[in-house]
C-alpha atoms as a PDB file:
ATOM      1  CA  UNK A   1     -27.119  35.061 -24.882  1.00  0.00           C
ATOM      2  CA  UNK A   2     -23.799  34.705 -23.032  1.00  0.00           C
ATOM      3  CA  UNK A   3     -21.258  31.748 -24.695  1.00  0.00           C
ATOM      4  CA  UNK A   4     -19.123  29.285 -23.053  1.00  0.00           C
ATOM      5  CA  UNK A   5     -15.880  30.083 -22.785  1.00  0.00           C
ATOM      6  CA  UNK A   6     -13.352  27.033 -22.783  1.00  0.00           C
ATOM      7  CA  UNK A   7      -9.888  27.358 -22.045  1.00  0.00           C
ATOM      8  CA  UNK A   8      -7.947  24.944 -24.924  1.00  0.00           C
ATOM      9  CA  UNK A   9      -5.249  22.766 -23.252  1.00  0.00           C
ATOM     10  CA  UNK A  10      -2.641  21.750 -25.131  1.00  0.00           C
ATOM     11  CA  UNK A  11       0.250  19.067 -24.132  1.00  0.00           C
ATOM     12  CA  UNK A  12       2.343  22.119 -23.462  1.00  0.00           C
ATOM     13  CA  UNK A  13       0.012  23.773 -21.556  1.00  0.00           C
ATOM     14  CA  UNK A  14       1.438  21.009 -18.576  1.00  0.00           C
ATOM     15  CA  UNK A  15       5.020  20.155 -19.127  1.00  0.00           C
ATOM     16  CA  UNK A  16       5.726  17.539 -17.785  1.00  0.00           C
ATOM     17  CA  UNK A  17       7.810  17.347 -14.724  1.00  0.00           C
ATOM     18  CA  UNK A  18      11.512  16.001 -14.843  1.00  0.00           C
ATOM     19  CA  UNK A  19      10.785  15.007 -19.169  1.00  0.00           C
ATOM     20  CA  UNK A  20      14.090  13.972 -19.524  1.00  0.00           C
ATOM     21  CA  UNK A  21      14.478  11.606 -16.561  1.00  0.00           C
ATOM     22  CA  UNK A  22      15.185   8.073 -17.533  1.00  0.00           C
ATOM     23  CA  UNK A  23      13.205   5.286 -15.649  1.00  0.00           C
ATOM     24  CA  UNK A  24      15.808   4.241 -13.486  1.00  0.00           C
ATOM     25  CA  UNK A  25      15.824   7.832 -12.422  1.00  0.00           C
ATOM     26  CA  UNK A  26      12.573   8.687 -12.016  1.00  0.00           C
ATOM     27  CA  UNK A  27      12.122   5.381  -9.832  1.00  0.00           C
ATOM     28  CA  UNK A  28      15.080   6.518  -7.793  1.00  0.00           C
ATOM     29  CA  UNK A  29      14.312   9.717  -6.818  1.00  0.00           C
ATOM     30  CA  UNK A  30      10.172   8.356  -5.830  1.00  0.00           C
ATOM     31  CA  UNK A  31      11.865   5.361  -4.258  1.00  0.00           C
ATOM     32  CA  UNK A  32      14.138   8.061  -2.131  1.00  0.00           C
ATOM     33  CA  UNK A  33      11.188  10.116  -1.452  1.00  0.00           C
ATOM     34  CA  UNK A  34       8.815   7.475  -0.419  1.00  0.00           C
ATOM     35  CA  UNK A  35      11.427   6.159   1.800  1.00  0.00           C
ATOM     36  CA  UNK A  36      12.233   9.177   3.884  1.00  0.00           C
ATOM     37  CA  UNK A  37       8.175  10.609   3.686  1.00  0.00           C
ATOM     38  CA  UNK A  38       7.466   6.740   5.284  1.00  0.00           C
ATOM     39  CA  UNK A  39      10.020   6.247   7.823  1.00  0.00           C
ATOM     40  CA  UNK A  40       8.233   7.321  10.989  1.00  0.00           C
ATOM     41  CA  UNK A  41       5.221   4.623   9.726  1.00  0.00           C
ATOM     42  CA  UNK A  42       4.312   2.038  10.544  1.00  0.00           C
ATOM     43  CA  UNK A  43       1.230   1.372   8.585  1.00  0.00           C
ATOM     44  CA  UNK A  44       2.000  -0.450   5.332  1.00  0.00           C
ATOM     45  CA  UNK A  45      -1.433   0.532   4.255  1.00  0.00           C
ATOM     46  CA  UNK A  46      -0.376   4.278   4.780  1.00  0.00           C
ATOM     47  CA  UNK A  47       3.184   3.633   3.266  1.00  0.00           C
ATOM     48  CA  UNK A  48       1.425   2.665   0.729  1.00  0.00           C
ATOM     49  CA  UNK A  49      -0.927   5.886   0.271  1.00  0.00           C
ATOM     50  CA  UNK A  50       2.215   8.003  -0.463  1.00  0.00           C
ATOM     51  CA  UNK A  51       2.308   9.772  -3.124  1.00  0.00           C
ATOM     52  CA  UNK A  52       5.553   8.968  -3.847  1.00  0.00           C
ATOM     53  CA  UNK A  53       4.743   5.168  -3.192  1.00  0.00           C
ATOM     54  CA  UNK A  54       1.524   5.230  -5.999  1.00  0.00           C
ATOM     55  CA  UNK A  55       3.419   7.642  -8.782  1.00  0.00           C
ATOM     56  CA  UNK A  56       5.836   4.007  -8.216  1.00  0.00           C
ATOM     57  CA  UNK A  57       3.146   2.084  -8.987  1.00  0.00           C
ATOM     58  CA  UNK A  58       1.693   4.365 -11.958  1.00  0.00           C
ATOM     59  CA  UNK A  59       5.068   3.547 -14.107  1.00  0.00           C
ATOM     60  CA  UNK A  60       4.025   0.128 -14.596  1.00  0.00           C
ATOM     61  CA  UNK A  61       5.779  -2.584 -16.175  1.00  0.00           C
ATOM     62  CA  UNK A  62       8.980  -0.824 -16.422  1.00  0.00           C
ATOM     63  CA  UNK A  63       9.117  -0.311 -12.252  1.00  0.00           C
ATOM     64  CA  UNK A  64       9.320  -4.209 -11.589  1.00  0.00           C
ATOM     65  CA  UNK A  65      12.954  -4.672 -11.889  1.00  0.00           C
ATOM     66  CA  UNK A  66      13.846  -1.991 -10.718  1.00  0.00           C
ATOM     67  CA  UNK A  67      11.320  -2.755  -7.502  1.00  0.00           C
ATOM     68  CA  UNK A  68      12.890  -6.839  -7.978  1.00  0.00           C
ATOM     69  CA  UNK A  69      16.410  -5.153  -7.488  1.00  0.00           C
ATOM     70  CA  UNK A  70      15.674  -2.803  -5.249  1.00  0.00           C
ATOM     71  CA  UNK A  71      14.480  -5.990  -3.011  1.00  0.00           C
ATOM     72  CA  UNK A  72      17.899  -7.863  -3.924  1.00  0.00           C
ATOM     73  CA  UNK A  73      19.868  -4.882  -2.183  1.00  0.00           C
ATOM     74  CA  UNK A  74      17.309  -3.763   0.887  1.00  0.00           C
ATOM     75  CA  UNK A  75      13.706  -5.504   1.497  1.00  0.00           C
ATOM     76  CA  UNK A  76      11.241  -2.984   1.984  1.00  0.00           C
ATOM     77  CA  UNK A  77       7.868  -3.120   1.976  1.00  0.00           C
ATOM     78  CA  UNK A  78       7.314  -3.169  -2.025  1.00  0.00           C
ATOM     79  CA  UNK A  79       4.861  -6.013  -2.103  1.00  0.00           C
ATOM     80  CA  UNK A  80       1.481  -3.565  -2.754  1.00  0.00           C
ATOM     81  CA  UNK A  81       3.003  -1.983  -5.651  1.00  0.00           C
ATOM     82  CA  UNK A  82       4.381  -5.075  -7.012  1.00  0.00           C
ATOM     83  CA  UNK A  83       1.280  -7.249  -6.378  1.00  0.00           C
ATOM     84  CA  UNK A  84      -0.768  -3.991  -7.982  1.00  0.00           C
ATOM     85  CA  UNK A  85       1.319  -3.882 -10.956  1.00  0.00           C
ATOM     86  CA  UNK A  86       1.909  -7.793 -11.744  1.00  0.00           C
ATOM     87  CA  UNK A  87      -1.288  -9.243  -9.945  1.00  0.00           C
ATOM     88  CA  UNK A  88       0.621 -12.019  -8.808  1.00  0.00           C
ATOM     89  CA  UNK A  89       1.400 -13.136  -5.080  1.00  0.00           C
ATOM     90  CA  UNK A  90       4.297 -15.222  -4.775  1.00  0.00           C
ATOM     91  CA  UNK A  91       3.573 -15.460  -1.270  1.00  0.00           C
ATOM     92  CA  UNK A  92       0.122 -17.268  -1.984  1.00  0.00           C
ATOM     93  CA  UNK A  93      -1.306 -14.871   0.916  1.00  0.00           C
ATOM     94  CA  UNK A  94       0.578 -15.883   3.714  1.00  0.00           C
ATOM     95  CA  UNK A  95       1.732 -13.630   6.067  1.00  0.00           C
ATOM     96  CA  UNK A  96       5.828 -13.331   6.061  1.00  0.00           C
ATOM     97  CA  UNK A  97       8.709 -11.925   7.166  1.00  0.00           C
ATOM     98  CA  UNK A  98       9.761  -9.168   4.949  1.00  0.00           C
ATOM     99  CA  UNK A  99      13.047 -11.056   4.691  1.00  0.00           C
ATOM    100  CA  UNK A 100      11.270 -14.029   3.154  1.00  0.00           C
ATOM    101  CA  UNK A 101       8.334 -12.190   1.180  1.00  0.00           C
ATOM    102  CA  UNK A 102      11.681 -10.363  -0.498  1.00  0.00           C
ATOM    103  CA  UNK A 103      13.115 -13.101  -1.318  1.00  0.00           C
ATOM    104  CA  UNK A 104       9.543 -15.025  -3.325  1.00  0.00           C
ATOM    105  CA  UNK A 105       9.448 -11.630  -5.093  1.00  0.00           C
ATOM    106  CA  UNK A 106      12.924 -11.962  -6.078  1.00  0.00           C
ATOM    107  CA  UNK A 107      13.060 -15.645  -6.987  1.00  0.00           C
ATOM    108  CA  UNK A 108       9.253 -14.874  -8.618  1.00  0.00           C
ATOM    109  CA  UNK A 109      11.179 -12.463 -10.563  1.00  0.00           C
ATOM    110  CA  UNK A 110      14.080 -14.444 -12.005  1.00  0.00           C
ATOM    111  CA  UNK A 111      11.262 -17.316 -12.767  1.00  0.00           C
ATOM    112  CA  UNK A 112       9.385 -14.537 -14.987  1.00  0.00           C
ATOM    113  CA  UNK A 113      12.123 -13.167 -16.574  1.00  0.00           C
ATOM    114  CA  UNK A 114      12.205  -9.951 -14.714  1.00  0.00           C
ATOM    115  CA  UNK A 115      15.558 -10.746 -13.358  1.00  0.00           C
END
């Protein structure tokens, strides 16, 4: 009678990528990333597919300022992964310009406390 063999994973059997990369820095370089891999897009549904774009939205809580701020300096199309992360829609559904849907998130954010 043959036995299983199991291979034993530890935590350092996968080191994680980039371990000592702060928040802030880990948002920036996915934030740089998903902007360059999404610039010939024009699909927010397939901006949001990135990679890039869902590791964002993976870091929870501690990606909405930076994604708030990151709407104070250049709206982009950050909505999904804010909306995914905070369930909240400060644009009630309505379709907006991304100038305007920026500015909700923002003024959402500073209501919350996330500003």
């Amino acid at each position: 009678m043959e036995t299983a063999q199991f291979a034993l994973f530890t935590p350092n059997s996968f080191p994680l990528r980039r371990s000592q990369e702060s928040a802030e820095q880990k948002f920036a370089r996915l934030a740089n990333r998903w902007k360059e891999e999404s610039a010939h897009l024009s699909s927010v549904e397939r901006m949001a597919m990135l990679r890039s774009y869902q590791a964002i939205i993976g870091m929870g809580a501690v990606a909405v300022p930076l994604l708030l701020r990151e709407l104070q300096k250049e709206p982009d199309h950050w909505f999904w992964a804010l909306q995914a992360i905070t369930e909240a829609d400060p644009a009630n559904g309505e379709t907006l310009p991304i100038d305007e849907l920026a500015a909700r998130w923002v003024t959402w954010g500073q209501q919350e406390g996330w500003l």
